[in-house]
Protein backbone atom coordinates (compact mmCIF):
# COMPACT_ATOMS: atom_id res chain seq x y z
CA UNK A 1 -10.95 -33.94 -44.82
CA UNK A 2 -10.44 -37.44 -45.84
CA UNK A 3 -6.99 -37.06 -43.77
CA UNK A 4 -8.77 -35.91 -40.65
CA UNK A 5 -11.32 -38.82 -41.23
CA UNK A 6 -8.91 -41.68 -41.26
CA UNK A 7 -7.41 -40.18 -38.01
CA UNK A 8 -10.28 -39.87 -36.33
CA UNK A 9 -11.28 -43.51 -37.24
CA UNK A 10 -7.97 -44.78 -36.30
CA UNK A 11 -8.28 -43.56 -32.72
CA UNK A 12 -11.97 -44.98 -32.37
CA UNK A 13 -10.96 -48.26 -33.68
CA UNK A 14 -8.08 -47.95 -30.75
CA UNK A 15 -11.52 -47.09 -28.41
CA UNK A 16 -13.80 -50.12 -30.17
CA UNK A 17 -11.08 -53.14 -29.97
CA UNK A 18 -8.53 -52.08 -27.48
CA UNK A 19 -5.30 -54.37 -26.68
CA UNK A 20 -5.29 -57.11 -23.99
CA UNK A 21 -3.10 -55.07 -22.10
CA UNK A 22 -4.86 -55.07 -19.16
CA UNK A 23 -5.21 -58.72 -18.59
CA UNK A 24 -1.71 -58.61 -16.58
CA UNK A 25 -2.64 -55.48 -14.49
CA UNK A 26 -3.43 -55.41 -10.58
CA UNK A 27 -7.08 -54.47 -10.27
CA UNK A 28 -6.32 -50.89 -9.46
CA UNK A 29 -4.43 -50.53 -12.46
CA UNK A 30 -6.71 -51.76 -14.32
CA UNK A 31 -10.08 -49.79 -12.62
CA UNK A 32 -7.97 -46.26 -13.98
CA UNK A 33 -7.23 -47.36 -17.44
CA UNK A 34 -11.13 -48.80 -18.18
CA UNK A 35 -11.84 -44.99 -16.33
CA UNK A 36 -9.27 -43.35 -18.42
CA UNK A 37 -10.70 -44.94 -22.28
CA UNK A 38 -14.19 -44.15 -21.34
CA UNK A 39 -13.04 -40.03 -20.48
CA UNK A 40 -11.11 -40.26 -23.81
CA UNK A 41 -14.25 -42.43 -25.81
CA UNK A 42 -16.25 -39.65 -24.78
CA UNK A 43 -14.26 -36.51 -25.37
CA UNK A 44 -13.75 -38.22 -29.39
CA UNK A 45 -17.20 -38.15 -29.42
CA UNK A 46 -17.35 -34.55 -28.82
CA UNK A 47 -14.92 -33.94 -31.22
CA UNK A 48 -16.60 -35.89 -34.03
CA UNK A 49 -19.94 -34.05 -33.08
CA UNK A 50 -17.92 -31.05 -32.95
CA UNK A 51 -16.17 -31.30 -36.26
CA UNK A 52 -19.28 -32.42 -38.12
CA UNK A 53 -21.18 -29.02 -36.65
CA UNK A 54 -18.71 -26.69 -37.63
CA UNK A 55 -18.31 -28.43 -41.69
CA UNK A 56 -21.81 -27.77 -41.89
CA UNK A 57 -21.72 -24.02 -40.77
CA UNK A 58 -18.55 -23.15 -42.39
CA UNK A 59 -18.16 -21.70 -45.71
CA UNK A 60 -16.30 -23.31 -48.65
CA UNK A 61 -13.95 -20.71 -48.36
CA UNK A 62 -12.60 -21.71 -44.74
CA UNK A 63 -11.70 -25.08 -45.23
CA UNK A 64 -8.32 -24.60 -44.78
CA UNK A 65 -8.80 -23.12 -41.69
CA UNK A 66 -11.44 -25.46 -40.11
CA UNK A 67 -9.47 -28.59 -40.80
CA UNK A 68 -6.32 -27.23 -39.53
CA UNK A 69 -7.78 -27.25 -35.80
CA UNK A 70 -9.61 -30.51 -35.50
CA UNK A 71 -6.47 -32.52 -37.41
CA UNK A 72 -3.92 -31.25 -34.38
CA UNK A 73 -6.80 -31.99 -31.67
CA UNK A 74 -7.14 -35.66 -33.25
CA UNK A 75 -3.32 -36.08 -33.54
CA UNK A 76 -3.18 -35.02 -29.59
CA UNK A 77 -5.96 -37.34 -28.85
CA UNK A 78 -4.20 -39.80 -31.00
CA UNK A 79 -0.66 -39.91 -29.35
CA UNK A 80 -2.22 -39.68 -25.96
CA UNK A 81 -3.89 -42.97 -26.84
CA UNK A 82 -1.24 -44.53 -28.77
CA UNK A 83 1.81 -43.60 -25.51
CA UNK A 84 -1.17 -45.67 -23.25
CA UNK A 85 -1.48 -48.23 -25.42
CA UNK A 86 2.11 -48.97 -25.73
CA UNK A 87 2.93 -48.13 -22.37
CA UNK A 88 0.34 -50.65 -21.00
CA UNK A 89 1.88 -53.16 -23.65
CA UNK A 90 5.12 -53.02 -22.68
CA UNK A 91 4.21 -53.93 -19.13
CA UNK A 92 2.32 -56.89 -20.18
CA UNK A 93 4.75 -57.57 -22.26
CA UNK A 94 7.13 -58.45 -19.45
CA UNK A 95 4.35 -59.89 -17.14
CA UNK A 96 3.46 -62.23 -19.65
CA UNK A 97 6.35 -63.81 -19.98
CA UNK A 98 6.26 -65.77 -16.47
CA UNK A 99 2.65 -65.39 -16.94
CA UNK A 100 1.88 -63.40 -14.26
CA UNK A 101 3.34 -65.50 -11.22
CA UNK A 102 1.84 -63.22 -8.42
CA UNK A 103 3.32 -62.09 -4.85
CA UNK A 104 4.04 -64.98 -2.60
CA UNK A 105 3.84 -65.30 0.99
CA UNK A 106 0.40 -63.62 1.81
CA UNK A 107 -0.27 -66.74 4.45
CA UNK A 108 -3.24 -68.17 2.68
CA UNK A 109 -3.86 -71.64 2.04
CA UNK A 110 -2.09 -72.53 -1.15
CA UNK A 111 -5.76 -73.27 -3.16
CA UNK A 112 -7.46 -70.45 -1.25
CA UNK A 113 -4.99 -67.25 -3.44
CA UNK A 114 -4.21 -66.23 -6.46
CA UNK A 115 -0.50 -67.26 -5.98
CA UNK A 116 -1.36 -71.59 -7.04
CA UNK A 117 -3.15 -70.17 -10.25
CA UNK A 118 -0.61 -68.12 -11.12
CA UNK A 119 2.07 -70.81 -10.62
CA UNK A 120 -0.03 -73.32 -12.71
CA UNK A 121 0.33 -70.91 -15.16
CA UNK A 122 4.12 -70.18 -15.14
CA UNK A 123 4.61 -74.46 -15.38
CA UNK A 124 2.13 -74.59 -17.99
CA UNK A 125 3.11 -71.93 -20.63
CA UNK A 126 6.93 -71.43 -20.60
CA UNK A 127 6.29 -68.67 -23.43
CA UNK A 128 9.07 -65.44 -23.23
CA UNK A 129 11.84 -67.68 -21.11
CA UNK A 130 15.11 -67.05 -23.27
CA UNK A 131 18.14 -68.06 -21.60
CA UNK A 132 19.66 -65.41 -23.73
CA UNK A 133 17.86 -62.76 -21.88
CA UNK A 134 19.35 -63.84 -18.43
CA UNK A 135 23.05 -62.31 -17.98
CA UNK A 136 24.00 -63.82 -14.67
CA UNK A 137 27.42 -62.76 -13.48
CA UNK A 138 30.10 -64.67 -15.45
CA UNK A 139 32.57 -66.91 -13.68
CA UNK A 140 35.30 -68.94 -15.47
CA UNK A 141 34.93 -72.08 -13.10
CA UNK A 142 36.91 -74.14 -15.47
CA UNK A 143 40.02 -71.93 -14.51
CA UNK A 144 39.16 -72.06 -10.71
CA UNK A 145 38.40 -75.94 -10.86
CA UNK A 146 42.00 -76.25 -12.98
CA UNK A 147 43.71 -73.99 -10.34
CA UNK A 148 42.93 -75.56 -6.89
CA UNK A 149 43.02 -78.95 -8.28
CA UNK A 150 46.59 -78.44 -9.71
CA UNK A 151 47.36 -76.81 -5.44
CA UNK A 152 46.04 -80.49 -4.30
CA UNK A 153 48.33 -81.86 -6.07
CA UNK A 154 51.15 -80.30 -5.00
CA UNK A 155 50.21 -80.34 -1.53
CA UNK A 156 49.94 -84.19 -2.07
CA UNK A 157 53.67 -83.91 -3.26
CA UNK A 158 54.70 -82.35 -0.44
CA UNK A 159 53.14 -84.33 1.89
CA UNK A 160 54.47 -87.48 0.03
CA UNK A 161 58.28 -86.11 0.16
CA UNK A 162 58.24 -84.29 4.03
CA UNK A 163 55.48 -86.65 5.52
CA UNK A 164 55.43 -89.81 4.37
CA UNK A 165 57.12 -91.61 7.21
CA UNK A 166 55.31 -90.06 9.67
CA UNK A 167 52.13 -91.22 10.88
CA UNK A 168 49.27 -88.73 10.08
CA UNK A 169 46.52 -90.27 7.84
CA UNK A 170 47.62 -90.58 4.67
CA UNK A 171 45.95 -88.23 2.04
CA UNK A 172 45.05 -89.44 -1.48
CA UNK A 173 44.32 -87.84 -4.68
CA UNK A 174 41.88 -84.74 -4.49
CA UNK A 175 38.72 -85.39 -6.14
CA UNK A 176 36.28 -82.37 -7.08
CA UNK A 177 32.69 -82.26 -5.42
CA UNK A 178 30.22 -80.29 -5.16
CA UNK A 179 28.52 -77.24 -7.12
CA UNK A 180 32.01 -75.51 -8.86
CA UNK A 181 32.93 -78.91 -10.13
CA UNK A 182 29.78 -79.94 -11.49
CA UNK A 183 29.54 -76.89 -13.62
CA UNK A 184 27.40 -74.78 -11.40
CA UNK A 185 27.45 -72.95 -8.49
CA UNK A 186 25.02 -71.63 -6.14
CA UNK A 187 26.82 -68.25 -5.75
CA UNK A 188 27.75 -67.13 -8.87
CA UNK A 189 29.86 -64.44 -8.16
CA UNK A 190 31.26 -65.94 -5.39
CA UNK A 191 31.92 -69.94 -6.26
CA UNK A 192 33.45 -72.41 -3.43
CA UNK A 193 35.43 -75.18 -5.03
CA UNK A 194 35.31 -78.09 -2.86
CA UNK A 195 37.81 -80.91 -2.97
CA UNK A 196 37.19 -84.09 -0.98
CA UNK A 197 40.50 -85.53 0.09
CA UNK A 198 40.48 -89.59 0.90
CA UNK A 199 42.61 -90.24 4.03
CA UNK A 200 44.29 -94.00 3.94
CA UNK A 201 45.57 -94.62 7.25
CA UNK A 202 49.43 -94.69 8.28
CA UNK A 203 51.86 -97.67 8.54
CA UNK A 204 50.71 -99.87 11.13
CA UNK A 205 47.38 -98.59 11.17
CA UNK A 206 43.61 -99.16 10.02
CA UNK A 207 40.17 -98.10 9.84
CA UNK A 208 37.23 -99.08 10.61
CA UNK A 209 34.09 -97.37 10.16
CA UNK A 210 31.46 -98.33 12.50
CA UNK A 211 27.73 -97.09 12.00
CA UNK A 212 26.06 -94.66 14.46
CA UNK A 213 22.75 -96.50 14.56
CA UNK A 214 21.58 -93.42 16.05
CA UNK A 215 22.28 -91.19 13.43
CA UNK A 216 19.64 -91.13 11.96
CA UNK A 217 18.05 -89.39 9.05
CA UNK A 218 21.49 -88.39 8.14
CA UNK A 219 23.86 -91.83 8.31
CA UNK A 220 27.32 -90.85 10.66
CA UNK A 221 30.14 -93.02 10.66
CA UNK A 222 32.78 -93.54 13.23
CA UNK A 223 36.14 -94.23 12.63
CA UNK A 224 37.99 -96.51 14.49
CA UNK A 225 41.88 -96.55 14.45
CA UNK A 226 43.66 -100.04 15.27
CA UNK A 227 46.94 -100.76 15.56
CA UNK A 228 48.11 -103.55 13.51
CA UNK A 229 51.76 -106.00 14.51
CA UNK A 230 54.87 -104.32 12.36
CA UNK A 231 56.92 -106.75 13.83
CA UNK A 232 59.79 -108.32 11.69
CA UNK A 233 58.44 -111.63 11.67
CA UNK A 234 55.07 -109.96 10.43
CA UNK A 235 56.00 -107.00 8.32
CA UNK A 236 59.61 -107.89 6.75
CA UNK A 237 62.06 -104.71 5.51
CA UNK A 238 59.41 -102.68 7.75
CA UNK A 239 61.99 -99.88 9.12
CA UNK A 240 59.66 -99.04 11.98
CA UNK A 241 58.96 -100.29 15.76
CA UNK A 242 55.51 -102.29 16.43
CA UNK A 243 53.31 -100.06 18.57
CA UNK A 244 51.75 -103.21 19.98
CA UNK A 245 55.10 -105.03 21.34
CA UNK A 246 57.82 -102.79 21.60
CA UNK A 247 58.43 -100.83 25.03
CA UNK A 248 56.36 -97.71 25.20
CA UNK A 249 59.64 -95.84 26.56
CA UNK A 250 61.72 -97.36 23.34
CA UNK A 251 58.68 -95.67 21.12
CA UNK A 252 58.85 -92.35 22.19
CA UNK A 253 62.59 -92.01 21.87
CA UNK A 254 62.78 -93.89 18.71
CA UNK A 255 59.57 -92.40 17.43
CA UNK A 256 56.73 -90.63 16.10
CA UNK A 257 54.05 -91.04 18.27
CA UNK A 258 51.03 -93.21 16.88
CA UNK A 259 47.85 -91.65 15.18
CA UNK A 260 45.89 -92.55 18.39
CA UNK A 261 48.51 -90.02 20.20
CA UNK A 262 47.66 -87.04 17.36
CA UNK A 263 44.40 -87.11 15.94
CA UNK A 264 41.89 -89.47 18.23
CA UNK A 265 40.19 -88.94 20.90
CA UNK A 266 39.70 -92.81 22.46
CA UNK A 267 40.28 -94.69 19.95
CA UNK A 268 38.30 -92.73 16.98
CA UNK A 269 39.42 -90.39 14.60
CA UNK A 270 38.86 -86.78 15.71
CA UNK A 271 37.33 -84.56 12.39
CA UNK A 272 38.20 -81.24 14.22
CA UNK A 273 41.47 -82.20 15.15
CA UNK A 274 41.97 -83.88 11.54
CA UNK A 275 40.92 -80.30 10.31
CA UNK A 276 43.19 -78.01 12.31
CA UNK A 277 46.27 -80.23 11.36
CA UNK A 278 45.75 -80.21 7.94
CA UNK A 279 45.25 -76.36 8.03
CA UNK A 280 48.64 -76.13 9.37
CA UNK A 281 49.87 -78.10 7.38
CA UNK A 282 48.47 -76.11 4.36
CA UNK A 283 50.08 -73.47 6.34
CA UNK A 284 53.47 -74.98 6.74
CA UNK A 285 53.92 -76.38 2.94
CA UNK A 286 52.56 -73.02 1.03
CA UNK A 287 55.75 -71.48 0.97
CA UNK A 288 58.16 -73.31 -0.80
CA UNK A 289 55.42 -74.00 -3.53
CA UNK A 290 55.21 -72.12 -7.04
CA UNK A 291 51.85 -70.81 -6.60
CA UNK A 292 53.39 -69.12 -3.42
CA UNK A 293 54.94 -66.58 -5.99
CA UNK A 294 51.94 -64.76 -7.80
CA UNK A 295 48.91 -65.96 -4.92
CA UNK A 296 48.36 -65.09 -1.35
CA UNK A 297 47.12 -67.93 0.99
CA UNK A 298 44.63 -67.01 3.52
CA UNK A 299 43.09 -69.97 5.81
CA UNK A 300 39.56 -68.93 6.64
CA UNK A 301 37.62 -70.28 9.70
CA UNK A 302 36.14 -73.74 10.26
CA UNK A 303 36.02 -76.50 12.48
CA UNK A 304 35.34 -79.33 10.33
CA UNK A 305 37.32 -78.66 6.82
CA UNK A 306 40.32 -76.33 5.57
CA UNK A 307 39.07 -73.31 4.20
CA UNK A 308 41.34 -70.99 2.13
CA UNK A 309 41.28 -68.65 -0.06
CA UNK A 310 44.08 -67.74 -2.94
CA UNK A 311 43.71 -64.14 -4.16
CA UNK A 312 45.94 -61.89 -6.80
CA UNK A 313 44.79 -58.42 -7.70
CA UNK A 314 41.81 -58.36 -9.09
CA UNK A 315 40.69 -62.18 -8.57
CA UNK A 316 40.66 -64.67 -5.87
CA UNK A 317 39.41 -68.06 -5.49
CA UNK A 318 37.63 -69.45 -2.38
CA UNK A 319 38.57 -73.98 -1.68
CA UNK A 320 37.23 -76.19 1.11
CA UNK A 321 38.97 -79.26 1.84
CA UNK A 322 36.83 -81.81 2.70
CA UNK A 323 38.32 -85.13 4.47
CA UNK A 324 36.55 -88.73 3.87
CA UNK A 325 37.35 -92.51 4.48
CA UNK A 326 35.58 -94.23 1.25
CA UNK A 327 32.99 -97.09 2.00
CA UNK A 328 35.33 -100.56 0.75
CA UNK A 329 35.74 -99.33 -2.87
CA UNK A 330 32.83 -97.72 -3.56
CA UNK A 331 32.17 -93.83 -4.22
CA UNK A 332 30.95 -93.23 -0.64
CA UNK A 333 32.83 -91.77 1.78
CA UNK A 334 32.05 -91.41 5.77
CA UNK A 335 33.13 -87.70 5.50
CA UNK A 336 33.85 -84.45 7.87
CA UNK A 337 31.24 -81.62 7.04
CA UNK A 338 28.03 -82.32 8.93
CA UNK A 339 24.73 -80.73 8.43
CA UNK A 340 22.77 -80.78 11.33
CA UNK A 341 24.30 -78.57 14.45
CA UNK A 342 26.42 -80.44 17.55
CA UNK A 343 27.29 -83.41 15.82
CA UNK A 344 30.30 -85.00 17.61
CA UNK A 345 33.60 -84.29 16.66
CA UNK A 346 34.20 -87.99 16.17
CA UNK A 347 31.39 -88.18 13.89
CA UNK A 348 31.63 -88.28 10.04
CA UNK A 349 28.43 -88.42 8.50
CA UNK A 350 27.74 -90.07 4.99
CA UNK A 351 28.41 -88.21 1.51
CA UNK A 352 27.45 -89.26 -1.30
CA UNK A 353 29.60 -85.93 -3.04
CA UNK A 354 31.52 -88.15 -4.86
CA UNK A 355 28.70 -90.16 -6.90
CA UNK A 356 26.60 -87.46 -7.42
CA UNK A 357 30.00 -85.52 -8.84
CA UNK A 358 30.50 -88.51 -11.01
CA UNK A 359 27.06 -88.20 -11.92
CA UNK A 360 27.22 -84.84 -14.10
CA UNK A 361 30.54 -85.89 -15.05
CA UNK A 362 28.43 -88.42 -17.01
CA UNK A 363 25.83 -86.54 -18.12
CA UNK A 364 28.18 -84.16 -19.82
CA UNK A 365 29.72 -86.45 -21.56
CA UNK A 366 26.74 -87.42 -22.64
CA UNK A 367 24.92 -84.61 -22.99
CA UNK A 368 25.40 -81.53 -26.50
CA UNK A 369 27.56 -79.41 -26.35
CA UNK A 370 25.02 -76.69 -25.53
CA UNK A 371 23.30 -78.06 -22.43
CA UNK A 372 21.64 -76.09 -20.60
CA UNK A 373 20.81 -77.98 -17.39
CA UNK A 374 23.75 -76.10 -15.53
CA UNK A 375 22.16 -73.25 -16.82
CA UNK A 376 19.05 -73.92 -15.02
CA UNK A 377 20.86 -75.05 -11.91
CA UNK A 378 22.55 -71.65 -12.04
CA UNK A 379 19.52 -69.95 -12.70
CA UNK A 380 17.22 -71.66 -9.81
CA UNK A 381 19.87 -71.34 -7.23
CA UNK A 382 20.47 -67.88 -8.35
CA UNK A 383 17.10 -67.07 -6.85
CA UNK A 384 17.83 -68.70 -3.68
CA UNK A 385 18.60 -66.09 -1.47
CA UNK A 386 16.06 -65.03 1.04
CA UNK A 387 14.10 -68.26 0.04
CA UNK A 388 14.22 -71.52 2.45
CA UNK A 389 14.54 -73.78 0.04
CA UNK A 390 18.24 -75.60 0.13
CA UNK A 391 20.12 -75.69 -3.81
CA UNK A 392 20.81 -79.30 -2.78
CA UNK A 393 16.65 -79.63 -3.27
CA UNK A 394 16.34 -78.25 -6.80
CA UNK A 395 19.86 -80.11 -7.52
CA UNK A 396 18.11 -82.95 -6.49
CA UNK A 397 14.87 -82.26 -8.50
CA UNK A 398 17.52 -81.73 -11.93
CA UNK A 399 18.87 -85.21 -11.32
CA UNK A 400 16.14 -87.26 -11.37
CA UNK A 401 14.99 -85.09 -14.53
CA UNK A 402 18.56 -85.73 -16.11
CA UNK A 403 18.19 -89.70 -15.87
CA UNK A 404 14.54 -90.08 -17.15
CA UNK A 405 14.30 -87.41 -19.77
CA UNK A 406 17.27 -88.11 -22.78
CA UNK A 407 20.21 -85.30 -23.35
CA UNK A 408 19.07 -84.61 -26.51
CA UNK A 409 16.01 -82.79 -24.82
CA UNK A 410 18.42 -80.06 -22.87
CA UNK A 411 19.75 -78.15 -25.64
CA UNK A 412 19.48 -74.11 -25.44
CA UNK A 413 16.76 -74.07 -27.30
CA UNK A 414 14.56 -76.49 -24.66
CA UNK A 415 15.71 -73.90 -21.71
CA UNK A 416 12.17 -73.25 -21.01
CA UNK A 417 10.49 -76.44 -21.16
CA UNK A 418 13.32 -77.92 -19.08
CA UNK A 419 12.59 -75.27 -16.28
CA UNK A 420 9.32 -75.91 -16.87
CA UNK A 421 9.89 -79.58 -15.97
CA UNK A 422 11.58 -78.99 -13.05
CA UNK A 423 9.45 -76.20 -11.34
CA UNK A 424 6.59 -78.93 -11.83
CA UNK A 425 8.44 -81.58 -10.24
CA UNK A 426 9.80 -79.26 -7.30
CA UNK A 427 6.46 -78.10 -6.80
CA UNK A 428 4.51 -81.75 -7.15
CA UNK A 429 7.16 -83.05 -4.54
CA UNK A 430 6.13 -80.26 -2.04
CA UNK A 431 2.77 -80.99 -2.26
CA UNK A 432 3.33 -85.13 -1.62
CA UNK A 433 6.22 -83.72 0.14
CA UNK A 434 8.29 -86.35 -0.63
CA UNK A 435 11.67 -86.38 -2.74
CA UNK A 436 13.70 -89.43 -2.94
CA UNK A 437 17.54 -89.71 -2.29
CA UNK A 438 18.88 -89.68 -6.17
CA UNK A 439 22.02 -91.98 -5.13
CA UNK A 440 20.43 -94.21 -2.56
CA UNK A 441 19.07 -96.90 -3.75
CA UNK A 442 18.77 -95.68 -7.28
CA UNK A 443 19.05 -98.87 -9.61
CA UNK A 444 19.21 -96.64 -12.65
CA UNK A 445 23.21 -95.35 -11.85
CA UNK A 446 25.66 -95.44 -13.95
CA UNK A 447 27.40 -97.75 -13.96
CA UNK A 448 30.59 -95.96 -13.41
CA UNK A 449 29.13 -95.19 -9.95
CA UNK A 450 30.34 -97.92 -7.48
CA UNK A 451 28.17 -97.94 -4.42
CA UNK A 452 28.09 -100.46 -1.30
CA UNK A 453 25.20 -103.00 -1.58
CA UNK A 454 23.35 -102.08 1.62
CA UNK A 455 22.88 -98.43 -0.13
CA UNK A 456 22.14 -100.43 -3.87
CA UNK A 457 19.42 -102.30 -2.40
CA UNK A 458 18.65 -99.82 0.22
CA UNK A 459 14.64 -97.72 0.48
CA UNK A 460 16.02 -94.04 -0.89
CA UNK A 461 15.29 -91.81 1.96
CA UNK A 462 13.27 -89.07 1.44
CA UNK A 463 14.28 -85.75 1.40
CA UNK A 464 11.16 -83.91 2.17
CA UNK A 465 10.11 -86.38 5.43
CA UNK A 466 10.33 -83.39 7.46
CA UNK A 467 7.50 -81.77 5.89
CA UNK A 468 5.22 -85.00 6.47
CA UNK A 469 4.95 -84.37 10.25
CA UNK A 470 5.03 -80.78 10.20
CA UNK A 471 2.42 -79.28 8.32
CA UNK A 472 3.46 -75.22 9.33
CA UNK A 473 6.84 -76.65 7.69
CA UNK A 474 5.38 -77.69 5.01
CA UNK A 475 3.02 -74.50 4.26
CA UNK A 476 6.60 -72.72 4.94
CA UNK A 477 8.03 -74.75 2.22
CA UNK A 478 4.96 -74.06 -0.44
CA UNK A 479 5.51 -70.29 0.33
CA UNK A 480 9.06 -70.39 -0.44
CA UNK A 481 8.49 -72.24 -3.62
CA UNK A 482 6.13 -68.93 -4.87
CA UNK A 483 9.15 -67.15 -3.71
CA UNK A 484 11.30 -69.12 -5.51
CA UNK A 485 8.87 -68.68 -8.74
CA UNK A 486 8.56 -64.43 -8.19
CA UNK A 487 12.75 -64.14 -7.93
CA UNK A 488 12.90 -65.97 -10.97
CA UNK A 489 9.96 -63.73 -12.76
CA UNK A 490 11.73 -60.63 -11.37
CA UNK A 491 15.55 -62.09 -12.93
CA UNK A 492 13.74 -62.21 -15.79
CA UNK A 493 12.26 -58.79 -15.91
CA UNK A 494 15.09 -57.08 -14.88
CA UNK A 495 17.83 -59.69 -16.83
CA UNK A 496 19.99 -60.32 -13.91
């Protein structure tokens, strides 16, 4: 009896104080379950009034008999509670951890839903956000990053030994841009490593890069190629003929023609044409290298870079050489890939690839050894796809956090404060929409970062201008921040 008793008080104090499961339920959810505990509150009371009718009728003698039925009845009762319970738990459980972020992109006005409460609440309580939990597919980039630089410089070799008298722009040293050789990549699966080669022009040659006042939000450059005396009197021990006073018929027999003959169209340097000759030559000086021997080369398409990819069995590596003339000495170049659609061929628009490489170079020296602020780079861009938001946007967002909150604040164990952080400043910068340029005009650089004075004491543009004059753009962009915030909740739930 006593056993029965403590069941049967068990499963009514399950009835009397029930869980706060239901607090990260949809309504309809949470209608049945309130419908479902007031069935089962009232079929224990039957029981109880049950049980206590038949101890009273019931002989001494049947005991045995009469607590045999109403024990298995509670312990039915009791597991059909207990499996709810748990089950309704266990969903919360999950919910709770990106506390409850809500379905984005139901069109309303982002005070009028439940989607800006529910993102308040994922920036405000980063409770249940492990980066342990998260297995994102792994990707040595180290080994890519080691692989294709090593190719640039062989390429550079080759160039150097085959080339060097001719009178192609001059490539320098590789130097590693973009996502792959900060430590992060917006693919993970599937990294590019991009490689921004300088060009220095030929003997007898120069540059000039001229601004397109035009171009305009997005700085382009052109380059102009002049074509200096090489004379004797002017250039001794030159073996070459001057371009500028030797007979044009005496040049092309004796040689090469000039870059303005190759590469220019006028007198500007051509990126397209730049592009398709270096892809040949990538062609052209693959063979006789090492790598030739365990890697296949395969150029992939593009107009305004050389895109390859090396593959060997099982793995394979995707590279885009970029071209760039750098800004004096600075860390700016005037460089090939453009963003916007039908920009010239003669145009190179502005990069600042370099600086902002340098950038997390520095903050990794600086930063412990288990910083996690790729890791949240990784993770945001992760949950890109099928959102409008650009990675170079939340990259942006991380960089102003990394240069006004200290290293020392990104270990592993800050993950989810540090996402925090920067959901609330993506978000805040949506709603102001604006985002400043983190290189231009930032007085706070290292100062390992060499940039031209005009962009030192330059306004930083802002990113998010766009969304000032457009207000449909800039409910477009609020939607595909709640987007942004239910990928990440569901990469969380599901761990990858």
């Amino acid at each position: 009896m006593l056993g029965t008793t403590f069941l049967l008080l068990l499963v009514q104090g399950l009835l009397r104080y029930p869980q706060p499961a239901a607090r990260g339920l949809d309504e309809a959810t949470r209608e049945r379950m309130e419908q479902r505990a007031e069935y089962l509150s009232q079929e224990m009371a039957r029981l109880v009034q049950e049980l206590e009718r038949q101890s009273l009728e019931q002989s001494a003698g049947a005991w045995g008999a009469l607590l045999l039925w109403p024990c298995w009845g509670t312990l039915a009762v009791l597991v059909l509670l207990l499996a709810l319970w748990f089950g309704a738990k266990q969903v919360v459980s999950h919910e709770e951890k990106w506390e409850e972020v809500g379905a984005p992109g139901n069109g309303k006005d982002k005070h009028s839903g439940a989607q800006d409460d529910e993102a308040h609440k994922i920036e405000s309580n980063p409770g249940g956000l492990s980066v342990q939990r998260i297995q994102l597919p792994v990707v040595d980039l180290e080994k890519g990053c080691s692989l294709i630089g090593d190719l640039m410089a062989k390429l550079r070799d080759v160039f150097e030994q085959g080339l060097s008298h001719s009178f192609y722009p001059v490539p320098q040293e590789a130097i590693g841009v973009g996502s792959a050789f900060e430590g992060w990549s917006p693919r993970a699966e599937d990294p590019v490593y991009q490689v921004l080669v300088a060009l220095s022009p030929p003997a007898g040659h120069a540059f000039h890069l001229e601004l397109d006042t035009a171009g305009m939000p997005q700085r382009n450059f052109w380059v102009r190629v002049e074509l200096l005396c090489t004379c004797p009197r002017g250039q001794p021990g030159e073996d070459m003929l001057c371009f500028l006073h030797q007979p044009e018929q005496e040049l092309r027999r004796k040689q090469e023609p000039s870059l303005l003959h190759t590469l220019c169209t006028g007198s500007y340097l051509d990126v397209q044409k730049t592009a398709q000759w270096f892809c040949g030559f990538v062609r052209v000086a693959w063979l006789p290298l090492p790598q030739s021997r365990h890697w296949r080369l395969t150029l992939l398409p593009s107009s305004r870079s050389c895109r390859f990819q090396l593959s060997k069995g099982q793995e394979s590596f995707k590279a885009e050489m970029i071209f760039g003339v750098r800004r004096g000495d600075s860390d700016i170049f005037a460089g090939s890939l453009a963003t916007e659609a039908g920009t010239p061929s003669t145009a190179w628009p502005e990069t600042c690839a370099v600086a902002e490489a340098k950038f997390f170079g520095h903050i990794s020296r600086q930063a412990p050894q288990d910083s996690c602020h790729c890791k949240c780079l990784q993770l945001l861009s992760h949950s890109l796809p099928g959102v409008g938001l650009s990675s170079y946007t939340l990259k942006t967002v991380l960089m102003h956090l990394l240069s006004t909150v200290p290293p020392t604040r990104w270990r592993r164990r800050d993950f989810p404060r540090r996402m925090m952080d920067i959901l609330k400043l993506l978000r805040c910068s949506l709603e102001t929409k604006a985002l400043q340029h983190f290189v231009i005009g930032n007085e706070r650089l290292p100062e390992e970062i060499r940039l031209p004075s005009d962009l030192r004491l330059a306004e930083p543009p802002n990113l998010l201008q766009h969304l000032a004059s457009d207000p449909d753009a800039q409910a477009k962009a609020l939607q595909d921040y709640f987007g942004l915030v239910l990928g990440l909740r569901q990469l969380l739930l599901s761990g990858h």
